[in-house]
C-alpha atoms as a PDB file:
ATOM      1  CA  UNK A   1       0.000   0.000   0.000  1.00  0.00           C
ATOM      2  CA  UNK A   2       1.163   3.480  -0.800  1.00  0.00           C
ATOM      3  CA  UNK A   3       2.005   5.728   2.379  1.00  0.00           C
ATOM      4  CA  UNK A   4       3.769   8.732   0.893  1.00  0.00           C
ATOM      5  CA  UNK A   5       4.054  10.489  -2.041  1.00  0.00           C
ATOM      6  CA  UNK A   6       6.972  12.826  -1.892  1.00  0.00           C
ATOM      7  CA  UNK A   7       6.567  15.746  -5.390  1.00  0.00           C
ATOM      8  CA  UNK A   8       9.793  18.035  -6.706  1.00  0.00           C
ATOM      9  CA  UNK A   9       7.935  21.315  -7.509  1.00  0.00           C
ATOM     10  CA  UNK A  10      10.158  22.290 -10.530  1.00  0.00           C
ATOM     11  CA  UNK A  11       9.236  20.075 -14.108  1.00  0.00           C
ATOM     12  CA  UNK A  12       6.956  18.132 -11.639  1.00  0.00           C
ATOM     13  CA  UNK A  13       4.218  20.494 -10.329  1.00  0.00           C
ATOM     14  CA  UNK A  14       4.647  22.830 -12.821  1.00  0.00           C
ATOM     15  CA  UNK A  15       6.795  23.874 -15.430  1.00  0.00           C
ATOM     16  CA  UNK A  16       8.512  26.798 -13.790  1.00  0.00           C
ATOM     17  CA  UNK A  17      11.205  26.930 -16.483  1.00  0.00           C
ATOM     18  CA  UNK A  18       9.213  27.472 -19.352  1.00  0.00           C
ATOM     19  CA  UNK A  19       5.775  28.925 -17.908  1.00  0.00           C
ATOM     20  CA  UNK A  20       8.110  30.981 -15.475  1.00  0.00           C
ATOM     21  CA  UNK A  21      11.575  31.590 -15.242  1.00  0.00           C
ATOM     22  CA  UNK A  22      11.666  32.114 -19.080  1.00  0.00           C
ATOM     23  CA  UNK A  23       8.723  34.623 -19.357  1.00  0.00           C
ATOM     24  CA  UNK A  24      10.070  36.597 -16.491  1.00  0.00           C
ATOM     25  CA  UNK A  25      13.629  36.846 -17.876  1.00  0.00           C
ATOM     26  CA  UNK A  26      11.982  38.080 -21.274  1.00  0.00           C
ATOM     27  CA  UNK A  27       9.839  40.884 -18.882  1.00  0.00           C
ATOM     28  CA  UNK A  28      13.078  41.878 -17.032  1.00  0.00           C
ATOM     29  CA  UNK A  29      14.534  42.097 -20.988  1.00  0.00           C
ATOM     30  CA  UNK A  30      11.721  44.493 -21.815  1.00  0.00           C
ATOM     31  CA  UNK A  31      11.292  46.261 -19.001  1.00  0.00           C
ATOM     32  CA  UNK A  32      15.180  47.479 -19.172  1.00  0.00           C
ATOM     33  CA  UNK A  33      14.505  48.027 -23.357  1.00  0.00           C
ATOM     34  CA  UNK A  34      16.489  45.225 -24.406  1.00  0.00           C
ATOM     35  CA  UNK A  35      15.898  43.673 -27.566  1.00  0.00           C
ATOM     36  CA  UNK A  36      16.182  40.168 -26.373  1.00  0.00           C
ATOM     37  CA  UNK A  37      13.251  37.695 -25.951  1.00  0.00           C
ATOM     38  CA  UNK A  38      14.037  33.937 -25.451  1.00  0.00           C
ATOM     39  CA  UNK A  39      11.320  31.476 -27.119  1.00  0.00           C
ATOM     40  CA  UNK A  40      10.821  27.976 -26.082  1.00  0.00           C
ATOM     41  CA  UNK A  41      13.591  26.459 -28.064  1.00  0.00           C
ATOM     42  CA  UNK A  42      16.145  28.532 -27.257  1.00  0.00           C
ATOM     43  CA  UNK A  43      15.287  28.769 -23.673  1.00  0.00           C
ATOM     44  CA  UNK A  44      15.487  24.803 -23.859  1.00  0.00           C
ATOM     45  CA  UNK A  45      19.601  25.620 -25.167  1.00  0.00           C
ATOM     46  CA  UNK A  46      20.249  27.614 -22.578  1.00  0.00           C
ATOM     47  CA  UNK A  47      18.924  25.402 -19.817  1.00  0.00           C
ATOM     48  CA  UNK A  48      22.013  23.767 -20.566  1.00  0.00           C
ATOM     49  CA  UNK A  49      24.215  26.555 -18.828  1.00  0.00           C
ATOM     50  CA  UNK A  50      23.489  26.183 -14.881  1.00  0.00           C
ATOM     51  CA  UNK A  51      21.754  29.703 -12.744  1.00  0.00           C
ATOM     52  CA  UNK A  52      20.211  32.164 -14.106  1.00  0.00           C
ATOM     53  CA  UNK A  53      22.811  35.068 -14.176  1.00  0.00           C
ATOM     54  CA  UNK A  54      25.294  32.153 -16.024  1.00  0.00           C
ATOM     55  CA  UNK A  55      22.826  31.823 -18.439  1.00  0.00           C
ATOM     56  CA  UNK A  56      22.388  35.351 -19.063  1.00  0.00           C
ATOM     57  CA  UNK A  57      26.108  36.176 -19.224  1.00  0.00           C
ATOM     58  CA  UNK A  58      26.196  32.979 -21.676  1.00  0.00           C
ATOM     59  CA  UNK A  59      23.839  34.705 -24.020  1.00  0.00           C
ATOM     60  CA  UNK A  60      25.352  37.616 -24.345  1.00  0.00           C
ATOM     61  CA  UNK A  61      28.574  36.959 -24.597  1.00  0.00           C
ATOM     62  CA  UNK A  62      27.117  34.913 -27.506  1.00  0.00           C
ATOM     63  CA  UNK A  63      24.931  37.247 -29.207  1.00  0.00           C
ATOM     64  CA  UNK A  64      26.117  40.601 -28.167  1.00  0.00           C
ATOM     65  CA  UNK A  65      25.485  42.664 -24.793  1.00  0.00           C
ATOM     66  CA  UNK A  66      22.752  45.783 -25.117  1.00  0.00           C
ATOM     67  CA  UNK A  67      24.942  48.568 -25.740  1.00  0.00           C
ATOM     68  CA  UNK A  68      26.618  50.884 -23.480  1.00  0.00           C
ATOM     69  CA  UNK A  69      26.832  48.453 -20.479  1.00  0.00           C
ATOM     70  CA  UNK A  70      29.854  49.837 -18.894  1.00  0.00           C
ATOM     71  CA  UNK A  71      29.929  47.365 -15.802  1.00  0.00           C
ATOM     72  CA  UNK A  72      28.041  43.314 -17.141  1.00  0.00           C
ATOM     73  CA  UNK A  73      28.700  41.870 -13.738  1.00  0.00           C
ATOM     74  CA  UNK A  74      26.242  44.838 -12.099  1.00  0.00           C
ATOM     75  CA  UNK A  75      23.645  44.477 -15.535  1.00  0.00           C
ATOM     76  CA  UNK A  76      23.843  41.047 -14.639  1.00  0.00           C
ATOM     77  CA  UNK A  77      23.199  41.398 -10.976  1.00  0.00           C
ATOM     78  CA  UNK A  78      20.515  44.130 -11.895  1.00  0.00           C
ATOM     79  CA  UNK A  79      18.618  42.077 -14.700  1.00  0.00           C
ATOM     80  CA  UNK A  80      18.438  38.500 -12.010  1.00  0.00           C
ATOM     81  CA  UNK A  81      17.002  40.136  -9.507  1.00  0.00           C
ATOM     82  CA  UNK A  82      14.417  42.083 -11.658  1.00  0.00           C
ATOM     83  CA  UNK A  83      14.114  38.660 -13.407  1.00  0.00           C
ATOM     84  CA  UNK A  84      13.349  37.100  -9.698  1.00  0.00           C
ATOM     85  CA  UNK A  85      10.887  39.541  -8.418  1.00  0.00           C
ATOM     86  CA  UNK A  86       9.027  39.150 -12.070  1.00  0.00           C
ATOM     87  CA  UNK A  87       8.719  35.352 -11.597  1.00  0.00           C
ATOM     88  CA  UNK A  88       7.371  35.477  -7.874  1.00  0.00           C
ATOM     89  CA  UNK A  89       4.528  37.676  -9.657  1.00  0.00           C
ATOM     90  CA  UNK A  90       4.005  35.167 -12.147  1.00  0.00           C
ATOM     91  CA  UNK A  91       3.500  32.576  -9.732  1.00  0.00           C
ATOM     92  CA  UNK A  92       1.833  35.293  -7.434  1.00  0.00           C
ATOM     93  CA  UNK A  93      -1.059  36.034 -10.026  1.00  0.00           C
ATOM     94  CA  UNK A  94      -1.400  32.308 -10.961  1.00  0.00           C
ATOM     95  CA  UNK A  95      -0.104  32.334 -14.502  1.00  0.00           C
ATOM     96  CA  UNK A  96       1.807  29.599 -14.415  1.00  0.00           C
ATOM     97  CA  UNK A  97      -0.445  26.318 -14.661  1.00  0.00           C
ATOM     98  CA  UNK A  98      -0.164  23.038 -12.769  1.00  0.00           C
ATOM     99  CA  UNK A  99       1.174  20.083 -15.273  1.00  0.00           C
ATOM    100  CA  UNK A 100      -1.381  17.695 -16.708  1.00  0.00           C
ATOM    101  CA  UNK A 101      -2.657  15.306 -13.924  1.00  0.00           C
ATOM    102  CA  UNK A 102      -0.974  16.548 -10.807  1.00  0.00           C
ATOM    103  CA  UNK A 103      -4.249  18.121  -9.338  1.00  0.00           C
ATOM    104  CA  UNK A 104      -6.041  15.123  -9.666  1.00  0.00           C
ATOM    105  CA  UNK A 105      -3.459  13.152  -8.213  1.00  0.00           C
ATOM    106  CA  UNK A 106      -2.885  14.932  -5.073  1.00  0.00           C
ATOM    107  CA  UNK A 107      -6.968  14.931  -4.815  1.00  0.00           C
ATOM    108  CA  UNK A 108      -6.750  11.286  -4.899  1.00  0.00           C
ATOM    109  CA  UNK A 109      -3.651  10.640  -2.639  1.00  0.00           C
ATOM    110  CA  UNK A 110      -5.491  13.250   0.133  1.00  0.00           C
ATOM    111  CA  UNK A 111      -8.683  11.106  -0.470  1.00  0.00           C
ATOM    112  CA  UNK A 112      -6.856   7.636   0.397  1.00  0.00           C
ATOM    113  CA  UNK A 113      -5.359   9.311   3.306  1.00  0.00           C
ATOM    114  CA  UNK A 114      -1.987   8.950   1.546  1.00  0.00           C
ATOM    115  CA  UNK A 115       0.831  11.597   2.890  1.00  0.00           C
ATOM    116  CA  UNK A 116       1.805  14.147   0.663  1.00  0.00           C
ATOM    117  CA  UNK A 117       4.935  16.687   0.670  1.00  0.00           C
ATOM    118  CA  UNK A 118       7.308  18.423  -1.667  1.00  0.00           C
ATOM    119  CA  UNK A 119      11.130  18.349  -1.380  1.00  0.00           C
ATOM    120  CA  UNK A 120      12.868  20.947  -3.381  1.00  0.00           C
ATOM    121  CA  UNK A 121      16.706  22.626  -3.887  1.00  0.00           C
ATOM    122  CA  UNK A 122      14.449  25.518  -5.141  1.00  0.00           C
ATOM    123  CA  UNK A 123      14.042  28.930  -3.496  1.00  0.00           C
ATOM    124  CA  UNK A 124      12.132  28.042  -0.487  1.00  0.00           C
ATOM    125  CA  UNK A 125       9.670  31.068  -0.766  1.00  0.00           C
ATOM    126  CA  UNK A 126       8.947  30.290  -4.391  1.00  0.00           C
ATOM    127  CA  UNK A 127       7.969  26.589  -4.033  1.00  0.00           C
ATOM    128  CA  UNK A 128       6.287  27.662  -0.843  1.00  0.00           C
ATOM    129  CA  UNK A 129       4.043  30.072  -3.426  1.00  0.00           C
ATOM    130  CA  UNK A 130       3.964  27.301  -6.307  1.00  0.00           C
ATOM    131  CA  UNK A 131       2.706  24.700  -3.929  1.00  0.00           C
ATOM    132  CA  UNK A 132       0.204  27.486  -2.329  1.00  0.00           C
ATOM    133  CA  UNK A 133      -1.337  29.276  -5.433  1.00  0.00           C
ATOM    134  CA  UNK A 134      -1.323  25.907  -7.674  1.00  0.00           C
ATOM    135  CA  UNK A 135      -2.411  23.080  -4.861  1.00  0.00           C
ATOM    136  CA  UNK A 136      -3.601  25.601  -2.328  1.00  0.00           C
ATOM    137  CA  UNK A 137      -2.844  26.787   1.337  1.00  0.00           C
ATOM    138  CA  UNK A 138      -3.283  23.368   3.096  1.00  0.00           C
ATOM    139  CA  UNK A 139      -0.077  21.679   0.878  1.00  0.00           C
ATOM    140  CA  UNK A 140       2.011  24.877   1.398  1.00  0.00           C
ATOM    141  CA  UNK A 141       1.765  23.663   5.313  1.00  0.00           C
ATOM    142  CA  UNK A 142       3.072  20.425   4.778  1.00  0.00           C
ATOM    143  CA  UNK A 143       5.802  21.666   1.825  1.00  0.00           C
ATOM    144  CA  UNK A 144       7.112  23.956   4.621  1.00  0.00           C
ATOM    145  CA  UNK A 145       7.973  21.361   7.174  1.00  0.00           C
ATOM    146  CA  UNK A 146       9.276  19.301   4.795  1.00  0.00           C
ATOM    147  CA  UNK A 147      11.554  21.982   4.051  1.00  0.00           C
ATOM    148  CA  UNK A 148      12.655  22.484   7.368  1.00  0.00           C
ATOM    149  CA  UNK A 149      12.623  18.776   8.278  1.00  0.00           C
ATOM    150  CA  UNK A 150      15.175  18.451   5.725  1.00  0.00           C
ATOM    151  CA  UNK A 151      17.751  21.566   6.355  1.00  0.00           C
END
């Protein structure tokens, strides 16, 4: 019999890479007038260079940096943590969805009294929102003592 069923939040709940991470770098773009936008495919490339200010340094240094940056490492800085605060509004205002099946799954795993919780390397505060807005306020509970069960 099944006693636990333990979720990742990132690619599992939901796909916070595509859905999130890669529409709120292309808002941080615009917002700072940058011609840069990042579709699906090449987003799916660059998820092969690890963190988010890597990444961005990565495509730059590939396809040119917006012009008159005197000081990348600060742009850099500057453009994450834009990027950041954009993608806790995402998740904030509920545009990004669950995947296909995981709502009715965790209905049916509470319904056969089977314990639920999500373990995640992510930013605490952001699964902690994923888990709230997408599954609602009862999982973020047990996601956050997970979480500190397992620091």
């Amino acid at each position: 019999m099944l006693k636990a069923l333990i979720f990742d939040c990132d690619g599992v709940l939901a796909d916070t890479e595509r859905d999130g991470h890669r529409v709120a770098f292309n808002r941080a773009f615009a917002q700072k007038g940058f011609d840069v936008e990042w579709d699906v495919d090449l987003y799916g490339r660059l998820l092969q260079i690890a963190g988010g200010k890597e990444r961005m340094r990565h495509y730059f240094d590939q396809h040119g940096w917006p012009p008159a940056v005197a000081d990348r490492d600060a742009l850099i800085a500057e453009l994450h943590h834009l990027k950041t605060d954009l993608f806790m509004q995402i998740i904030e205002s509920g545009q990004m969805p669950l995947r296909p099946g995981v709502k009715r799954l965790v209905d049916e795993a509470i319904a056969a009294n089977v314990a639920l919780a999500v373990c995640s390397t992510s930013n605490e505060r952001a699964v902690n929102l994923t888990v709230e807005r997408l599954l609602g306020p009862e999982m973020a509970v047990l996601v956050r003592d997970c979480l500190r069960e397992a620091k």
